[in-house]
N, C-alpha and C. Protein backbone atom coordinates (compact mmCIF):
# COMPACT_ATOMS: atom_id res chain seq x y z
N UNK A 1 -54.13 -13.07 53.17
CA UNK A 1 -53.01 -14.01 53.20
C UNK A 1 -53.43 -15.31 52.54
N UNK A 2 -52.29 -15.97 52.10
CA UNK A 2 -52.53 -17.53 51.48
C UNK A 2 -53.20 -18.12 52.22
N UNK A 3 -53.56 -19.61 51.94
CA UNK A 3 -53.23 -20.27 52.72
C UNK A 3 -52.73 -21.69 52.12
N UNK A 4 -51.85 -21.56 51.21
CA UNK A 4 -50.71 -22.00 50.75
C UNK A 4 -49.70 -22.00 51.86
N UNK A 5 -49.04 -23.18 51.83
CA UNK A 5 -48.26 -23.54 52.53
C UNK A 5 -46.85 -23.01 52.68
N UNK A 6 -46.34 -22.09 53.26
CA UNK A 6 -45.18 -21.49 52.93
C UNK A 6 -44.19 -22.22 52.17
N UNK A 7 -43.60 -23.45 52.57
CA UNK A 7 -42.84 -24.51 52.00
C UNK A 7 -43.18 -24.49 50.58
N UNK A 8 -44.43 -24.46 50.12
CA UNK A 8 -44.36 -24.59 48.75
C UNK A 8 -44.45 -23.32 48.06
N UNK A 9 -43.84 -22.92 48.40
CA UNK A 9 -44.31 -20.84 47.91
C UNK A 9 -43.22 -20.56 46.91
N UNK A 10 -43.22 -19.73 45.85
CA UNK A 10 -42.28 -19.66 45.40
C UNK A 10 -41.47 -18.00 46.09
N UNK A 11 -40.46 -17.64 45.39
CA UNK A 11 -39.79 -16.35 46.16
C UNK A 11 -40.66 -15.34 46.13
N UNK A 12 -41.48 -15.36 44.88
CA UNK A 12 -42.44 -13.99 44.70
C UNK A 12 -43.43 -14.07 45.31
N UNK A 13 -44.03 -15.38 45.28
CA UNK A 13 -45.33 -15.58 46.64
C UNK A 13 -45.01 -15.02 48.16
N UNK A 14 -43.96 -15.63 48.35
CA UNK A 14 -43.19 -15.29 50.13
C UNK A 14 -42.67 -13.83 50.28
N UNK A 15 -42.41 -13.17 49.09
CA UNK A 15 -42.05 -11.93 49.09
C UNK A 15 -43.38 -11.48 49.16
N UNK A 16 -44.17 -11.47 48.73
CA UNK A 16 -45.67 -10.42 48.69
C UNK A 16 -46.57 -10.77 49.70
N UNK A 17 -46.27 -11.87 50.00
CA UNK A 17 -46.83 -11.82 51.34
C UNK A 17 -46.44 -11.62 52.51
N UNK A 18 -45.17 -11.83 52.88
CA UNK A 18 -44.20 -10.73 53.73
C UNK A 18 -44.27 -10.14 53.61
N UNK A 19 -44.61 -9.12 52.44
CA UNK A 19 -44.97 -7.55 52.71
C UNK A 19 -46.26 -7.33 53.22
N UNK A 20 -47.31 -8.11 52.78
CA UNK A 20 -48.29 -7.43 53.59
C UNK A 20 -48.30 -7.93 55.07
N UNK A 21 -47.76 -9.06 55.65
CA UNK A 21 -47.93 -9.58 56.96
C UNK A 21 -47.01 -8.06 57.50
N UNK A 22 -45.55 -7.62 57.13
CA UNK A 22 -44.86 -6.44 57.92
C UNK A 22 -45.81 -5.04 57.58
N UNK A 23 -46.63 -4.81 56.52
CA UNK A 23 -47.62 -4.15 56.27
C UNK A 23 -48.75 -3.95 57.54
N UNK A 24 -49.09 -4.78 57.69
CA UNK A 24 -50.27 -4.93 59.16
C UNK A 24 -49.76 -4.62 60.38
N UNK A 25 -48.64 -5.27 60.29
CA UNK A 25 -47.85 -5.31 61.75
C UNK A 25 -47.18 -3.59 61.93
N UNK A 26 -47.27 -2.90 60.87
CA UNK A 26 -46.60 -1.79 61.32
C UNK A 26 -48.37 -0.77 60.93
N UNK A 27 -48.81 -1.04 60.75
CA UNK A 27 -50.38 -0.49 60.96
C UNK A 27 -50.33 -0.56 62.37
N UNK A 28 -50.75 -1.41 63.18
CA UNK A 28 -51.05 -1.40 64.57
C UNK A 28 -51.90 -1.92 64.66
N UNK A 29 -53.07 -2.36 63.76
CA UNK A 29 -54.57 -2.05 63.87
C UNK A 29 -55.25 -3.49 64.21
N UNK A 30 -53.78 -4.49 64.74
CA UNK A 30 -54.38 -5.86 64.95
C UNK A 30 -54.01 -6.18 66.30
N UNK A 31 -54.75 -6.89 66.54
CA UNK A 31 -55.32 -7.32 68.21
C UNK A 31 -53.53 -8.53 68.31
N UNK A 32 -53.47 -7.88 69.64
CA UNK A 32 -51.98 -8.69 70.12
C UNK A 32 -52.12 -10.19 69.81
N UNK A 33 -52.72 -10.85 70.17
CA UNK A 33 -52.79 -12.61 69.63
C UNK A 33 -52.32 -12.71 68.32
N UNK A 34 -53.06 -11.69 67.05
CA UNK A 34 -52.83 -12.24 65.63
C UNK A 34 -51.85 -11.58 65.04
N UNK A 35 -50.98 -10.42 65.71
CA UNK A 35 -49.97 -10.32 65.92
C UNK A 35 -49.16 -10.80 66.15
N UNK A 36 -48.81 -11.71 66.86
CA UNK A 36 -48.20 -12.88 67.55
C UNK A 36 -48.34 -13.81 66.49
N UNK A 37 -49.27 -14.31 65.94
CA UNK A 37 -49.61 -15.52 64.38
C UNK A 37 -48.73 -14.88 63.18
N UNK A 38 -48.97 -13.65 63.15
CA UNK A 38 -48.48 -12.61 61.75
C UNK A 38 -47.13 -12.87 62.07
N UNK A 39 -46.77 -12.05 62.90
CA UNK A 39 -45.17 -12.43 62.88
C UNK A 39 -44.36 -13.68 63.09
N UNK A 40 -45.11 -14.97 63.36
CA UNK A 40 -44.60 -16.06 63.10
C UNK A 40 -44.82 -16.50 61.85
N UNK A 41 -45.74 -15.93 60.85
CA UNK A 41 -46.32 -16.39 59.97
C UNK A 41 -45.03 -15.19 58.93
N UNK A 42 -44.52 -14.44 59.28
CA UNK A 42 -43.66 -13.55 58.76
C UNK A 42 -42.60 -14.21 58.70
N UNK A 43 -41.67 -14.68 59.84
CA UNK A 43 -40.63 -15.36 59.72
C UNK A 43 -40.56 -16.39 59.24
N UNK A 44 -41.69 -17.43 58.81
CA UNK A 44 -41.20 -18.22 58.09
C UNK A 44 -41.05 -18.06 56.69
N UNK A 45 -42.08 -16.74 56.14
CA UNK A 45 -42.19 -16.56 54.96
C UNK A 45 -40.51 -15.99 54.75
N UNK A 46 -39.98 -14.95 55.93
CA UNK A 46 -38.40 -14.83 55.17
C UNK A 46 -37.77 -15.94 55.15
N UNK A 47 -37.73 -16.71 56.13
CA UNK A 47 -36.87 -17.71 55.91
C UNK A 47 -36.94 -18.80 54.74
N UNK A 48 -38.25 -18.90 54.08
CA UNK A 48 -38.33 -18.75 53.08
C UNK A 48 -37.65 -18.90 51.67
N UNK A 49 -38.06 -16.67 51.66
CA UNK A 49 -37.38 -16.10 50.73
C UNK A 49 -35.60 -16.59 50.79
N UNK A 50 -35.17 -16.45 51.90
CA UNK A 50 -33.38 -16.89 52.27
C UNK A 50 -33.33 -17.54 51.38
N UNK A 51 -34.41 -18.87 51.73
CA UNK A 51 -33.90 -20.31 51.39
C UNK A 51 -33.77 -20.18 49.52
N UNK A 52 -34.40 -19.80 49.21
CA UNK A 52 -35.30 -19.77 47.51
C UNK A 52 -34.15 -18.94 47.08
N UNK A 53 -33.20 -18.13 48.13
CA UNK A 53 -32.23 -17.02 47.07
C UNK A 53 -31.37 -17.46 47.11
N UNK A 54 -30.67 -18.46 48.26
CA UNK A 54 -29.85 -19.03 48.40
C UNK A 54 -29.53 -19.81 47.74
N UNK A 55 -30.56 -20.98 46.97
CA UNK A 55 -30.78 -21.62 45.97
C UNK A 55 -30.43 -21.51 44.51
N UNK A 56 -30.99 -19.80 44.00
CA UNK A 56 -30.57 -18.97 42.97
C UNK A 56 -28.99 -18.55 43.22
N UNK A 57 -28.71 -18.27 44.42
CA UNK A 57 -27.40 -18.16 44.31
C UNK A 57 -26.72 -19.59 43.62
N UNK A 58 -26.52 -20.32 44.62
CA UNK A 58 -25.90 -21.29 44.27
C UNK A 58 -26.18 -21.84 42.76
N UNK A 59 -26.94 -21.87 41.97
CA UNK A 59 -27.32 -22.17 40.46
C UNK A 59 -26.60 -21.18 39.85
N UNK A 60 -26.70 -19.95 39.83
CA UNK A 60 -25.71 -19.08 39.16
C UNK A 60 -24.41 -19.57 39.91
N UNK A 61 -23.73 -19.63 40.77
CA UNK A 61 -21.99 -19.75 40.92
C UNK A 61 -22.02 -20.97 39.97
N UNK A 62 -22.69 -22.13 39.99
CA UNK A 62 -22.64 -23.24 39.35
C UNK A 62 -22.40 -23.28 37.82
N UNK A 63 -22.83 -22.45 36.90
CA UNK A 63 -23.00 -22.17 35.89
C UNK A 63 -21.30 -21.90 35.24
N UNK A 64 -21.60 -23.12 34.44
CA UNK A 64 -19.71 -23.09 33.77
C UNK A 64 -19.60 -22.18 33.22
N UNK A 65 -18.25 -21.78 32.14
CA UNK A 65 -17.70 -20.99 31.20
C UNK A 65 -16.75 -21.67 30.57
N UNK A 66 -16.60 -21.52 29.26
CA UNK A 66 -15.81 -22.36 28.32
C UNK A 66 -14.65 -21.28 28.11
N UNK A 67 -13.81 -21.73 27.23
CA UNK A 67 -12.99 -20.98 27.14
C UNK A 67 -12.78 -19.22 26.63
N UNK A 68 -13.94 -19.41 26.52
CA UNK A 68 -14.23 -18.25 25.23
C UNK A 68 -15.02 -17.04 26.41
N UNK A 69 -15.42 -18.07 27.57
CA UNK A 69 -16.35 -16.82 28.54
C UNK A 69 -17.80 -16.86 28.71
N UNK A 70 -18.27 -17.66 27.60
CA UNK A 70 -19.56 -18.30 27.40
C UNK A 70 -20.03 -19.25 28.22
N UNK A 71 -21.19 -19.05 28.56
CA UNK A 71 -21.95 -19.95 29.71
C UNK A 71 -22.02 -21.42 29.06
N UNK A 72 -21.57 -22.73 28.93
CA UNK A 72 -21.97 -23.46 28.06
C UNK A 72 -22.73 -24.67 28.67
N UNK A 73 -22.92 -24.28 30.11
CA UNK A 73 -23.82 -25.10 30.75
C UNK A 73 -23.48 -25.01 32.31
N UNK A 74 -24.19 -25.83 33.42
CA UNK A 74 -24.24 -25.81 34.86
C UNK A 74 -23.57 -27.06 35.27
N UNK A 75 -23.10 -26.72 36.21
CA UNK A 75 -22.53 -27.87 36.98
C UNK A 75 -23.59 -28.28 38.23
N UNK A 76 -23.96 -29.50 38.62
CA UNK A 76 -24.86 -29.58 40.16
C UNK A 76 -23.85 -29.17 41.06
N UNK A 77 -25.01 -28.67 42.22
CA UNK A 77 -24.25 -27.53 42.99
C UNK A 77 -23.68 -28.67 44.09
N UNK A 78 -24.13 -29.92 44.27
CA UNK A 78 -23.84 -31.06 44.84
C UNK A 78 -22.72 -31.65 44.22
N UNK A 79 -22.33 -31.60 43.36
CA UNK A 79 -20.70 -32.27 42.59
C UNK A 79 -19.71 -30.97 43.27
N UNK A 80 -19.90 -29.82 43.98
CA UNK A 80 -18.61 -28.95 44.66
C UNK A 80 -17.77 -29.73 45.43
C-alpha cells in the first residue's frame, strides 16, 4: 500500500489500491486489528474514487456545444 495520502490520490491510484486493500480482505490471511485499518483504509480510498468521478462527471455535463454539435468549449461547473 501507499503511503500517499488518499486526498491526494488520483482515480487510478485509489482504484488500485482499493483493489488490493478488498484483495486481502477477501484472502482472510490478516489478523482482525489490520483488518479493521484495511477496511477503513478501503473506504476512504472509495470515497475517494466517488469524489474524482463525480468531478469527471460534472466536467463532461459542463462541456458546451455550438450550433453545429461541436464541443467548442466548457462552462465552470460553479456558473450552474
Amino acid at each position: 500500500m501507499s503511503d500517499k495520502p488518499v486526498s491526494e490520490m488520483s482515480f487510478e491510484e485509489a482504484m488500485g489500491e482499493l483493489e488490493q486493500v478488498v484483495g486481502q480482505l477477501e484472502r482472510g490471511d490478516v489478523a482482525l486489528d489490520a483488518s479493521i485499518s484495511l477496511y477503513e483504509r478501503g473506504a476512504d480510498l472509495k470515497k475517494r474514487c466517488e469524489e474524482k468521478l463525480k468531478e469527471a462527471e460534472e466536467k463532461v455535463a459542463a462541456i458546451t456545444l455550438d450550433e453545429s454539435g461541436n464541443p467548442k468549449g466548457t462552462t465552470p461547473v460553479e456558473a450552474k
